[in-house]
Every structure is written in C-alpha cells, then in structure tokens.
PDB file of N, CA and C in Angstrom:
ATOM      1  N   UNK A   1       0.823  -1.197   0.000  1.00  0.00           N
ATOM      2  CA  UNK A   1       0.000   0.000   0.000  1.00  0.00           C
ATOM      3  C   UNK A   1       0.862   1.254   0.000  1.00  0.00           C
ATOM      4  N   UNK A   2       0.548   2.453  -0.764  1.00  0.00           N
ATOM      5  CA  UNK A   2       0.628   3.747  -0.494  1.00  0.00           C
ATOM      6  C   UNK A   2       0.709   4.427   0.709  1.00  0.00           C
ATOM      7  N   UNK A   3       2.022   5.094   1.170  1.00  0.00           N
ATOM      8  CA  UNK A   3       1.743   5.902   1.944  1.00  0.00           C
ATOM      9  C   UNK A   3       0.916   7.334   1.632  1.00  0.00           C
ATOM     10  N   UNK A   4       0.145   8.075   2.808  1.00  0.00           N
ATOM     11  CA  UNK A   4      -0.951   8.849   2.263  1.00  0.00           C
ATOM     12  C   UNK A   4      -0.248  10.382   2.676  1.00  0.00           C
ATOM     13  N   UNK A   5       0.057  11.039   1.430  1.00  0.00           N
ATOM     14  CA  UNK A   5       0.978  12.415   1.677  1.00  0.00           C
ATOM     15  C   UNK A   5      -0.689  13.541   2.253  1.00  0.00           C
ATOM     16  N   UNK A   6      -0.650  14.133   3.040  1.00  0.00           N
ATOM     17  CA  UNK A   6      -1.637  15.409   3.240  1.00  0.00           C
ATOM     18  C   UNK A   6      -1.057  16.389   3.777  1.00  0.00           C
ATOM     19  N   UNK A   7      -1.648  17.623   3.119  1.00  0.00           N
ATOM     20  CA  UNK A   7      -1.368  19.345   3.336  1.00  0.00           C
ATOM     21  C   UNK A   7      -2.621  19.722   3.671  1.00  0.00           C
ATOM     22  N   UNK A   8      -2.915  20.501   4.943  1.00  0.00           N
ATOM     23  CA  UNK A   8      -4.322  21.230   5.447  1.00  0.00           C
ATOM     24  C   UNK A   8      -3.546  22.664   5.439  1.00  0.00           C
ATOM     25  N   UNK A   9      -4.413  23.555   4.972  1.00  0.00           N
ATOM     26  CA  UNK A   9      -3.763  24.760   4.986  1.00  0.00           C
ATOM     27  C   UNK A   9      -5.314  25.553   5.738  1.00  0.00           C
ATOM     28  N   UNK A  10      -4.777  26.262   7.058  1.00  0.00           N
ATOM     29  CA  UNK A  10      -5.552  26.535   7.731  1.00  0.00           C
ATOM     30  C   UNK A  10      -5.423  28.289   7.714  1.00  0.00           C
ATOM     31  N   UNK A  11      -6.371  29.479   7.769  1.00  0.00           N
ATOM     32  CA  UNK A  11      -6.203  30.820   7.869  1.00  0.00           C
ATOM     33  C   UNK A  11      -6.981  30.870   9.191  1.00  0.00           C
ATOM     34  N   UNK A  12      -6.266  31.873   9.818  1.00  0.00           N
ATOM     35  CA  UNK A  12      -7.076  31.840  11.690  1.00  0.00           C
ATOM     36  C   UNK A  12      -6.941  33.601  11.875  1.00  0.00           C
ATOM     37  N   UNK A  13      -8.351  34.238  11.782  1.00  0.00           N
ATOM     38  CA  UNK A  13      -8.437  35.468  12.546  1.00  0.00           C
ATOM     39  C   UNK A  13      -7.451  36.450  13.111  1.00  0.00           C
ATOM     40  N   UNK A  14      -6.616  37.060  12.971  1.00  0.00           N
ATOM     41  CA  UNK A  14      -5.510  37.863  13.894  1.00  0.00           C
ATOM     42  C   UNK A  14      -5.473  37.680  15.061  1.00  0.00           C
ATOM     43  N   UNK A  15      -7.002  37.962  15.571  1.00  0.00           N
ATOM     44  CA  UNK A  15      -7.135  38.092  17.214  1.00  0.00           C
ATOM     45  C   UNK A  15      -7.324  36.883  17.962  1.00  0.00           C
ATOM     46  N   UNK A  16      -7.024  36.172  16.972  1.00  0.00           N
ATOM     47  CA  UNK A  16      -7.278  34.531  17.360  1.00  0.00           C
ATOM     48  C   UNK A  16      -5.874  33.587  17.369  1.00  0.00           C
ATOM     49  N   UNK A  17      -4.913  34.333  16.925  1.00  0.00           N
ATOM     50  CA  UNK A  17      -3.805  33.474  16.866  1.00  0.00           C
ATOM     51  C   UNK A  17      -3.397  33.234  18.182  1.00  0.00           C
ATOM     52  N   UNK A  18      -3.236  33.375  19.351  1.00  0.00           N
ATOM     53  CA  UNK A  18      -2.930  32.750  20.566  1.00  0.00           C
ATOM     54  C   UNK A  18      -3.739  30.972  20.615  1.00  0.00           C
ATOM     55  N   UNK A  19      -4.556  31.596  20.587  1.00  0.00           N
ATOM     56  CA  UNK A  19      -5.450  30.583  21.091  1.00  0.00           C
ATOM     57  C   UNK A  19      -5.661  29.425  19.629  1.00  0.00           C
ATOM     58  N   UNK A  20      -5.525  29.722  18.451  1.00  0.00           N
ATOM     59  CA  UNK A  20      -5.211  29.123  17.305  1.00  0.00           C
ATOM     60  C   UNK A  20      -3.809  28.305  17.585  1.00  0.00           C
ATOM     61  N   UNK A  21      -3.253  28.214  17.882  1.00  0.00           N
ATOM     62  CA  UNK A  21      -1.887  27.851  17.784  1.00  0.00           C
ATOM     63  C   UNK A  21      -2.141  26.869  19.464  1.00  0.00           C
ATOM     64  N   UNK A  22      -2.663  27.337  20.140  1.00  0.00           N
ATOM     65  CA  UNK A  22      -2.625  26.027  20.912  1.00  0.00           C
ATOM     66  C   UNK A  22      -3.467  24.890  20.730  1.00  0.00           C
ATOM     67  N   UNK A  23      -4.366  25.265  20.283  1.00  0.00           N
ATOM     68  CA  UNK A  23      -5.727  24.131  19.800  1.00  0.00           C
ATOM     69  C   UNK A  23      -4.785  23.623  18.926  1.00  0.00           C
ATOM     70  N   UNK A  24      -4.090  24.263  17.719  1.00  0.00           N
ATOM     71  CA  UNK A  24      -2.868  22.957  16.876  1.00  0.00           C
ATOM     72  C   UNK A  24      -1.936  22.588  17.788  1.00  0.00           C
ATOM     73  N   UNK A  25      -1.868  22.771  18.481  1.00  0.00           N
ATOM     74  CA  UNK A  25      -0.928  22.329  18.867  1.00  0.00           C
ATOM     75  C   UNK A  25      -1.057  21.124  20.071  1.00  0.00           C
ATOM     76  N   UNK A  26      -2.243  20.966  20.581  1.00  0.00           N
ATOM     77  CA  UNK A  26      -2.917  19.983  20.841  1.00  0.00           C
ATOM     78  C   UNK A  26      -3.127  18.988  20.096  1.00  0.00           C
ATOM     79  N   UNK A  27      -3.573  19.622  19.235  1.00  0.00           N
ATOM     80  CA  UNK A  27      -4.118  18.423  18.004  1.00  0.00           C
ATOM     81  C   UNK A  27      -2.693  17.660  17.680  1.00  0.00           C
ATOM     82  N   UNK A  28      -1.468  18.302  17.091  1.00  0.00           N
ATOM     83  CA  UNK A  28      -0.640  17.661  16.797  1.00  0.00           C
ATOM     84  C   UNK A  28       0.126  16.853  18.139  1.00  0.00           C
ATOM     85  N   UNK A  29      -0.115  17.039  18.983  1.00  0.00           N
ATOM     86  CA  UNK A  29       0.694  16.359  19.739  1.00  0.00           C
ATOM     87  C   UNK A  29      -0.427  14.874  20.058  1.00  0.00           C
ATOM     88  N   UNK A  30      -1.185  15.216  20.302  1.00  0.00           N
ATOM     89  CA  UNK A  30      -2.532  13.876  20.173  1.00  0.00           C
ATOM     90  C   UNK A  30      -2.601  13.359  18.994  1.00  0.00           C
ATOM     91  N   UNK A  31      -2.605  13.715  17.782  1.00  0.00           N
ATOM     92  CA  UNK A  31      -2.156  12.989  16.229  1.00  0.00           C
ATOM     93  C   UNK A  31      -1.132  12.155  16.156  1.00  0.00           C
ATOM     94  N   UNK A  32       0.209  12.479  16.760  1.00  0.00           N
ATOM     95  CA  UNK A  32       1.577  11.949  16.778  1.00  0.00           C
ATOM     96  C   UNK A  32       1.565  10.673  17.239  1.00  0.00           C
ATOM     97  N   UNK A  33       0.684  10.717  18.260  1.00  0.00           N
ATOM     98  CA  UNK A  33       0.458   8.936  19.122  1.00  0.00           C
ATOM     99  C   UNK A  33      -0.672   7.939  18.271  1.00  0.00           C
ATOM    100  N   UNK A  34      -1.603   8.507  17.228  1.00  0.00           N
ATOM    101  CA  UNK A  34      -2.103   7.576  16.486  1.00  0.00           C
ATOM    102  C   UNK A  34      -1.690   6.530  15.971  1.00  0.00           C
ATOM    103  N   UNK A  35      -2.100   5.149  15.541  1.00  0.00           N
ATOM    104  CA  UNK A  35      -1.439   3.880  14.670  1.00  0.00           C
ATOM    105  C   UNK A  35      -1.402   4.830  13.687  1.00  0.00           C
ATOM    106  N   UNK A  36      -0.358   4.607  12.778  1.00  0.00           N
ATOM    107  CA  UNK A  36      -0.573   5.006  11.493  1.00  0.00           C
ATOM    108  C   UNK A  36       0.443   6.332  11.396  1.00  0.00           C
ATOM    109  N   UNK A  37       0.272   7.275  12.193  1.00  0.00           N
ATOM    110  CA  UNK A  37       0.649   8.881  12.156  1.00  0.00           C
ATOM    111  C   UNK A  37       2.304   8.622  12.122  1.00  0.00           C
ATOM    112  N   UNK A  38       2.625   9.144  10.369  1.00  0.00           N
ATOM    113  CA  UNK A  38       4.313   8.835  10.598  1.00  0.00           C
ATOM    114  C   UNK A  38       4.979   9.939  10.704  1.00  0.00           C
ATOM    115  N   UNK A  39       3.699  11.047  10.116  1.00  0.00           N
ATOM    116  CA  UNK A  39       4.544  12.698  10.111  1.00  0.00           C
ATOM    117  C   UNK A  39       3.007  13.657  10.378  1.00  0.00           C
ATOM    118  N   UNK A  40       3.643  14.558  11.249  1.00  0.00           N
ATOM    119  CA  UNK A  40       1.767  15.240  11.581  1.00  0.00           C
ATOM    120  C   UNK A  40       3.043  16.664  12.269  1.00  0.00           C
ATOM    121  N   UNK A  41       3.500  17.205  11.034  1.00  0.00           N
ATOM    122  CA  UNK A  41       3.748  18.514  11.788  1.00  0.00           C
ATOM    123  C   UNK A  41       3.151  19.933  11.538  1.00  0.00           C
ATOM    124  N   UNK A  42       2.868  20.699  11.909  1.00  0.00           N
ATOM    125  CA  UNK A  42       2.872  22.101  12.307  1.00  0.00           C
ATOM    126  C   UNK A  42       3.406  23.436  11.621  1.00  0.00           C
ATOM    127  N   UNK A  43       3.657  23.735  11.042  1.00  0.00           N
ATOM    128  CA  UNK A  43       3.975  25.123  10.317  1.00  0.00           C
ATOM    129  C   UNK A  43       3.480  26.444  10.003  1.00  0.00           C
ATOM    130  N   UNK A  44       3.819  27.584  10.563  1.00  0.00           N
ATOM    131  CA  UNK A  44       3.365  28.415  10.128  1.00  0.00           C
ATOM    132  C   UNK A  44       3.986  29.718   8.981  1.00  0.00           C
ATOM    133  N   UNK A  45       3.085  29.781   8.168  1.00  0.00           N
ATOM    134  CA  UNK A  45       3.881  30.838   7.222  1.00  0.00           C
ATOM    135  C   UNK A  45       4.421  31.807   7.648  1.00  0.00           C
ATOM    136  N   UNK A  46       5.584  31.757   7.119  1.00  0.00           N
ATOM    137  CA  UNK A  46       6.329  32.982   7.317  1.00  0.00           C
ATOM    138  C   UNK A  46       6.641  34.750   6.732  1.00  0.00           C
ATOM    139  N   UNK A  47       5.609  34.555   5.745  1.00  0.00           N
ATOM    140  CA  UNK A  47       5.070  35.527   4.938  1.00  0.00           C
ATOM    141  C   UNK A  47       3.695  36.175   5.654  1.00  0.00           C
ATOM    142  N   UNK A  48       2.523  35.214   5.660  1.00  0.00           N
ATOM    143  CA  UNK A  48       1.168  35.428   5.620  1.00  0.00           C
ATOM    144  C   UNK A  48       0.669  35.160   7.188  1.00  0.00           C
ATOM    145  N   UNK A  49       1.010  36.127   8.435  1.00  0.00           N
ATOM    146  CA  UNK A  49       0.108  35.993   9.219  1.00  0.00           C
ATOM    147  C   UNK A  49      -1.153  35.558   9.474  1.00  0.00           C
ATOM    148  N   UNK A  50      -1.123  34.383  10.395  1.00  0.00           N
ATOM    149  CA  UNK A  50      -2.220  33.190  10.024  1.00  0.00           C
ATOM    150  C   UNK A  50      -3.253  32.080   9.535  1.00  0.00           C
ATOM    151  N   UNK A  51      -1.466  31.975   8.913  1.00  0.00           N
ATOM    152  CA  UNK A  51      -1.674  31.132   8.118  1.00  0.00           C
ATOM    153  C   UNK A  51      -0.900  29.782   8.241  1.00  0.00           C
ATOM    154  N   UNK A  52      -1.332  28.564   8.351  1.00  0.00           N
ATOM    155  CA  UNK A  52      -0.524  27.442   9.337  1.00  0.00           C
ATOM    156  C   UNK A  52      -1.126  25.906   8.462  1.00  0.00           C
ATOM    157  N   UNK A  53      -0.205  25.440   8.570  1.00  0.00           N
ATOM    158  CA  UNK A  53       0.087  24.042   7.379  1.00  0.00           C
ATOM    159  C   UNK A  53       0.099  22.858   8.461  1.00  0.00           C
ATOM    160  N   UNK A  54      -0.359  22.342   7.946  1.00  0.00           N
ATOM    161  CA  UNK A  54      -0.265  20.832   8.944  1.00  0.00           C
ATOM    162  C   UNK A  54       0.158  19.730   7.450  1.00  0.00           C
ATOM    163  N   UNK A  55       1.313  19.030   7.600  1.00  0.00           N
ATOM    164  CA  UNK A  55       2.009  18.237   6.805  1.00  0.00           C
ATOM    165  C   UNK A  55       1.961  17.210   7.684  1.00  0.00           C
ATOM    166  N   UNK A  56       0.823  16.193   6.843  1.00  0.00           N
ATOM    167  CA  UNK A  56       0.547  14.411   7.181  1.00  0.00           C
ATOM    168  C   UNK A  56       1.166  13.341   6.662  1.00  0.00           C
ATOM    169  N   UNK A  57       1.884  13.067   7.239  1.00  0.00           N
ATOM    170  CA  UNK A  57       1.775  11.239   6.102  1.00  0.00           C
ATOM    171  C   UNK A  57       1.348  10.295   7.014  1.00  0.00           C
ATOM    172  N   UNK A  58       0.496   9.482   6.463  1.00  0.00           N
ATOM    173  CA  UNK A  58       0.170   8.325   7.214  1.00  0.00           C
ATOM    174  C   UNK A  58       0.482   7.029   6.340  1.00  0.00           C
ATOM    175  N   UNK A  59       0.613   6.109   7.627  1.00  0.00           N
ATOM    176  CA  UNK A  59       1.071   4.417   6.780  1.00  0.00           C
ATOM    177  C   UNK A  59       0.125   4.315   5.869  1.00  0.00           C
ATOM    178  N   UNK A  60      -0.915   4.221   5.640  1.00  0.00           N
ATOM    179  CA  UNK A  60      -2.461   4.294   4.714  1.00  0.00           C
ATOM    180  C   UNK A  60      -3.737   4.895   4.876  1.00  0.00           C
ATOM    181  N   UNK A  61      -4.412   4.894   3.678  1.00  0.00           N
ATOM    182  CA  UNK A  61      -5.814   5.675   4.011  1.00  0.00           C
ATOM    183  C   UNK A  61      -6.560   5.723   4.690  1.00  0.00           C
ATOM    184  N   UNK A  62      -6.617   3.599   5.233  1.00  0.00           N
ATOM    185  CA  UNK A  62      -7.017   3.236   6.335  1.00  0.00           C
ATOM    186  C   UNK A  62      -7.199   4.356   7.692  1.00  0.00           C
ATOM    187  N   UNK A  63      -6.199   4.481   8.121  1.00  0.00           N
ATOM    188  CA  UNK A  63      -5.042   5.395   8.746  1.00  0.00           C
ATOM    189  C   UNK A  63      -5.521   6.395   9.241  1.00  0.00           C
ATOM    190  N   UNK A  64      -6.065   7.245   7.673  1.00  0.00           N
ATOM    191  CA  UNK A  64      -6.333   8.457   8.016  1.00  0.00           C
ATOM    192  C   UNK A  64      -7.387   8.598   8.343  1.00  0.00           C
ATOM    193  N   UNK A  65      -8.426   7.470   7.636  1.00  0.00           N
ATOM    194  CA  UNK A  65      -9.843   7.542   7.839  1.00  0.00           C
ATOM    195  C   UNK A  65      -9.702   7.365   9.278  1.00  0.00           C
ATOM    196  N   UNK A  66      -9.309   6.506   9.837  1.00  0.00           N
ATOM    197  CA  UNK A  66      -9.570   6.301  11.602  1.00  0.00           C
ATOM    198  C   UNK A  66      -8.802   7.983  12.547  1.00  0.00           C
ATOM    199  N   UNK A  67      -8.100   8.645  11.896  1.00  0.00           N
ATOM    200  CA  UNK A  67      -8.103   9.980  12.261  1.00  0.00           C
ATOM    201  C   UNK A  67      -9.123  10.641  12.163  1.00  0.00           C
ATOM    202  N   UNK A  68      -9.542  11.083  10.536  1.00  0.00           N
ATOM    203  CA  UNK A  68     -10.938  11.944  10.872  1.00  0.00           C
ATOM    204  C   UNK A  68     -11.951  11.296  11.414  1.00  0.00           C
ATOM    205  N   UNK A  69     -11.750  10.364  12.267  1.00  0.00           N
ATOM    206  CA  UNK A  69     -13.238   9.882  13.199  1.00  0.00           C
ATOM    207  C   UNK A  69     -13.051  10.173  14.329  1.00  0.00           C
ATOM    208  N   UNK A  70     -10.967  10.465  14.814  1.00  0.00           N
ATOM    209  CA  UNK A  70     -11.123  10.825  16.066  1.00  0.00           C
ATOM    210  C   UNK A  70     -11.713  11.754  17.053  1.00  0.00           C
ATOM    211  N   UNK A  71     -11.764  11.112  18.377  1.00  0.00           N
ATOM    212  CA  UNK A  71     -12.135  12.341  19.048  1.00  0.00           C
ATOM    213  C   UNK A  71     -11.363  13.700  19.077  1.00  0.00           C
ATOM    214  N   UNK A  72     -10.083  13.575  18.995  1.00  0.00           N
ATOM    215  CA  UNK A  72      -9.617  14.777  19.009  1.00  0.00           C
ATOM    216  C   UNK A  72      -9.609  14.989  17.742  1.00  0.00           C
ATOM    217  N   UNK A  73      -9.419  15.016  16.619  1.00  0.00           N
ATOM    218  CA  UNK A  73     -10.209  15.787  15.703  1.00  0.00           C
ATOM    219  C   UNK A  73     -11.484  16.702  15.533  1.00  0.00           C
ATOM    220  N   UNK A  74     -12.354  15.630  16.098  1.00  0.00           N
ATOM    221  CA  UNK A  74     -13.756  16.063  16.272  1.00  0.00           C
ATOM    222  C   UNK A  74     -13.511  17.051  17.393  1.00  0.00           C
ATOM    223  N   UNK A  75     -12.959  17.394  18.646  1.00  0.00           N
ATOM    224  CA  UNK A  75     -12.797  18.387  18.999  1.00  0.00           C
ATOM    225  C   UNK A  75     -11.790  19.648  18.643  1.00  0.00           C
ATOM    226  N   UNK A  76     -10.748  19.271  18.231  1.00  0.00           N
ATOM    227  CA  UNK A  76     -10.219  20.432  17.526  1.00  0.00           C
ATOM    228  C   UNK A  76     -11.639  21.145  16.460  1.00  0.00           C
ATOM    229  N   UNK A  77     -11.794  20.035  15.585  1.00  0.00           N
ATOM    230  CA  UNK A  77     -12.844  20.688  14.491  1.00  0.00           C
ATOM    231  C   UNK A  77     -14.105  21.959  15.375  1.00  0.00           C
ATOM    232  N   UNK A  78     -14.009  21.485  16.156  1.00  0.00           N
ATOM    233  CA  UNK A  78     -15.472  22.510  17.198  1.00  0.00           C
ATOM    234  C   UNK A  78     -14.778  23.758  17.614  1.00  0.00           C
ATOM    235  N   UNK A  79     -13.376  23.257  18.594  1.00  0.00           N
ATOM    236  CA  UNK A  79     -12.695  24.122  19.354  1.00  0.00           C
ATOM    237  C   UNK A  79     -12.479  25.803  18.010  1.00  0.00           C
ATOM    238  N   UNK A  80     -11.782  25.227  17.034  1.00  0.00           N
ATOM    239  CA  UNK A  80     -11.415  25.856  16.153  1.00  0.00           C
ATOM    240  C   UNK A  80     -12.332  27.201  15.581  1.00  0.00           C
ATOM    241  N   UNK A  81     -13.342  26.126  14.940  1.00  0.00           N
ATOM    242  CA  UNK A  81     -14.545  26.758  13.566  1.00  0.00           C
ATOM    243  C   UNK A  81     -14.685  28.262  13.950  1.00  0.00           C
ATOM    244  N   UNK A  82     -14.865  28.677  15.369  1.00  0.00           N
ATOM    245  CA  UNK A  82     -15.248  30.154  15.197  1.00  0.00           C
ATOM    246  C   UNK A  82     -14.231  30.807  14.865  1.00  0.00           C
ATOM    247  N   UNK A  83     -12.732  30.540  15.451  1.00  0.00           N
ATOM    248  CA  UNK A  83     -11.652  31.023  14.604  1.00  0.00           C
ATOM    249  C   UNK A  83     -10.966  31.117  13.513  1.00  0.00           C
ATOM    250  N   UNK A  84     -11.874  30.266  12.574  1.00  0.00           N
ATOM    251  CA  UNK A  84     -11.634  30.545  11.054  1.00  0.00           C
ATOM    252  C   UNK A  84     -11.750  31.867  10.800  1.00  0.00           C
ATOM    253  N   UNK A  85     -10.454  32.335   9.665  1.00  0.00           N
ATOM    254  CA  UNK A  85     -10.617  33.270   8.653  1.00  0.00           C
ATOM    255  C   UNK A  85     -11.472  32.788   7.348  1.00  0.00           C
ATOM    256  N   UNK A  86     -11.184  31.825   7.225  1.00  0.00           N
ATOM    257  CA  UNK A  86     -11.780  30.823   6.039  1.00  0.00           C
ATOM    258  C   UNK A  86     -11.642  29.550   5.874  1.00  0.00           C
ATOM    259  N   UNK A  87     -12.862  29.006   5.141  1.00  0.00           N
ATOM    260  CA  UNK A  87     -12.538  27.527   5.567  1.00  0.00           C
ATOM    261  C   UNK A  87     -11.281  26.735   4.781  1.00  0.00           C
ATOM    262  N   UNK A  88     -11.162  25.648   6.035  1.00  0.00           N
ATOM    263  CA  UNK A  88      -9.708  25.315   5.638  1.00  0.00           C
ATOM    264  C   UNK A  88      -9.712  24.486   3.903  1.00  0.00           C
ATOM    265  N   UNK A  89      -8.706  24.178   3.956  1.00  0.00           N
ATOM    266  CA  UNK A  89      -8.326  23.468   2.600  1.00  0.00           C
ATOM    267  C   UNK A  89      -7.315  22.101   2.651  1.00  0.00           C
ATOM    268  N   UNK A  90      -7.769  21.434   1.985  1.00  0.00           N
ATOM    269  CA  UNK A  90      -7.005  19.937   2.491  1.00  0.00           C
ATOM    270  C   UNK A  90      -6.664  19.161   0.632  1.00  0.00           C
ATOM    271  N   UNK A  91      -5.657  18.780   1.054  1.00  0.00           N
ATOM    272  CA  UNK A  91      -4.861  18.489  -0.460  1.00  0.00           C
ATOM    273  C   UNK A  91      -4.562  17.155  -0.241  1.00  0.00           C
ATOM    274  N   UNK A  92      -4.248  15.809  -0.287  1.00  0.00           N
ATOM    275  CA  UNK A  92      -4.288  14.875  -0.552  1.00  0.00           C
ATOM    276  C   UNK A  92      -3.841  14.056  -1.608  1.00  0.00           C
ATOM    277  N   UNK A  93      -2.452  13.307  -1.395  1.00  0.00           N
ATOM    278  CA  UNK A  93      -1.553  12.879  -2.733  1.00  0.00           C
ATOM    279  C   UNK A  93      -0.790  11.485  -2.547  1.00  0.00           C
ATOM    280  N   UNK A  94      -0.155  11.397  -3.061  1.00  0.00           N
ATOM    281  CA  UNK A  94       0.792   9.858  -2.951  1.00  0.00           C
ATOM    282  C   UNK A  94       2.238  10.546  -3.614  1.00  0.00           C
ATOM    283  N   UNK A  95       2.975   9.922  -3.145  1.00  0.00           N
ATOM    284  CA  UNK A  95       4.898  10.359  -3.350  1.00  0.00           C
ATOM    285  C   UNK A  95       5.063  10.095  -4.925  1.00  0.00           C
ATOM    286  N   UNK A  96       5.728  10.421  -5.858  1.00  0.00           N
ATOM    287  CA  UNK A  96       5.627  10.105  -7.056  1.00  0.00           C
ATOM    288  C   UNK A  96       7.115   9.660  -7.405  1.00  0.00           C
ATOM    289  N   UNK A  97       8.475  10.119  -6.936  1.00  0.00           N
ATOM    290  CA  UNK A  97       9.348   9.513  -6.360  1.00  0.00           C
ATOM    291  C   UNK A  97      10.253   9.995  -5.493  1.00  0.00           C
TER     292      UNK A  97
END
C-alpha cells in the first residue's frame, strides 16, 4: 500500500492566533500517538500571518480515515470553527518519487 501524503492549509483570525496555535498544537501532539501517524507537523507561514500548514503522512488511508473519526479531531474541528478566517483546505496525494 501507499503511503498517504496530506497538506491542510488553515487561515485563523488575527485576534485569534494565541489561542489558534494552541488548539494545533494539541491536536498535533494527540495525532503523533495515532497507529498510522508517521509525520503530523505544524507550520506556520512565514510571509502570511495566520496562516498554518499541517504536513501528514500516514502508513495508509485506512489510517487516516480512523483519524478523521477521532475524538480529538472532532474536537479540535469545534474548538477551532469560530476562529476561522476561512474555511480550511485539504490536499491529498501519494509520493511520485
């Protein structure tokens, strides 16, 4: 099987970046201990104030599907939503070599 490459590109409110950045940062540290989770890091642009990348790979799709069912997903997803600038964006690929 394919490992599963993912990019979430998230925009978060100005007045929200404190509190944006710990909710990821929750999330990624609770992602990291999943079966499956081989890379789940964190980034924020360095150009575009609030604006923050989460770079996934998981062993398989399997994988990921049992992520977006987690609970902490499902609570990040709540914690978050009012601090959207806009909704996020999620990209989804396989390594080509």
């Amino acid at each position: 099987m394919k490992n599963l490459y993912i990019v979430a590109l998230f925009r978060f409110k100005e007045n929200y970046m404190m509190d944006a950045i710990e909710l990821l940062k929750k999330l990624v540290f609770e992602t990291r201990k999943e079966e499956g989770c081989l890379q789940y890091d964190l980034i924020e642009d360095s150009e575009n104030k609030g604006i923050f990348f989460l770079v996934e790979l998981w062993e398989t799709e399997e994988h990921h599907h049992q992520h977006n069912a987690s609970e902490n997903l499902f609570e990040f997803r709540k914690s978050a939503a009012p601090l959207f600038e806009s909704a996020s964006e999620v990209y989804r690929g396989s390594k080509l070599f």
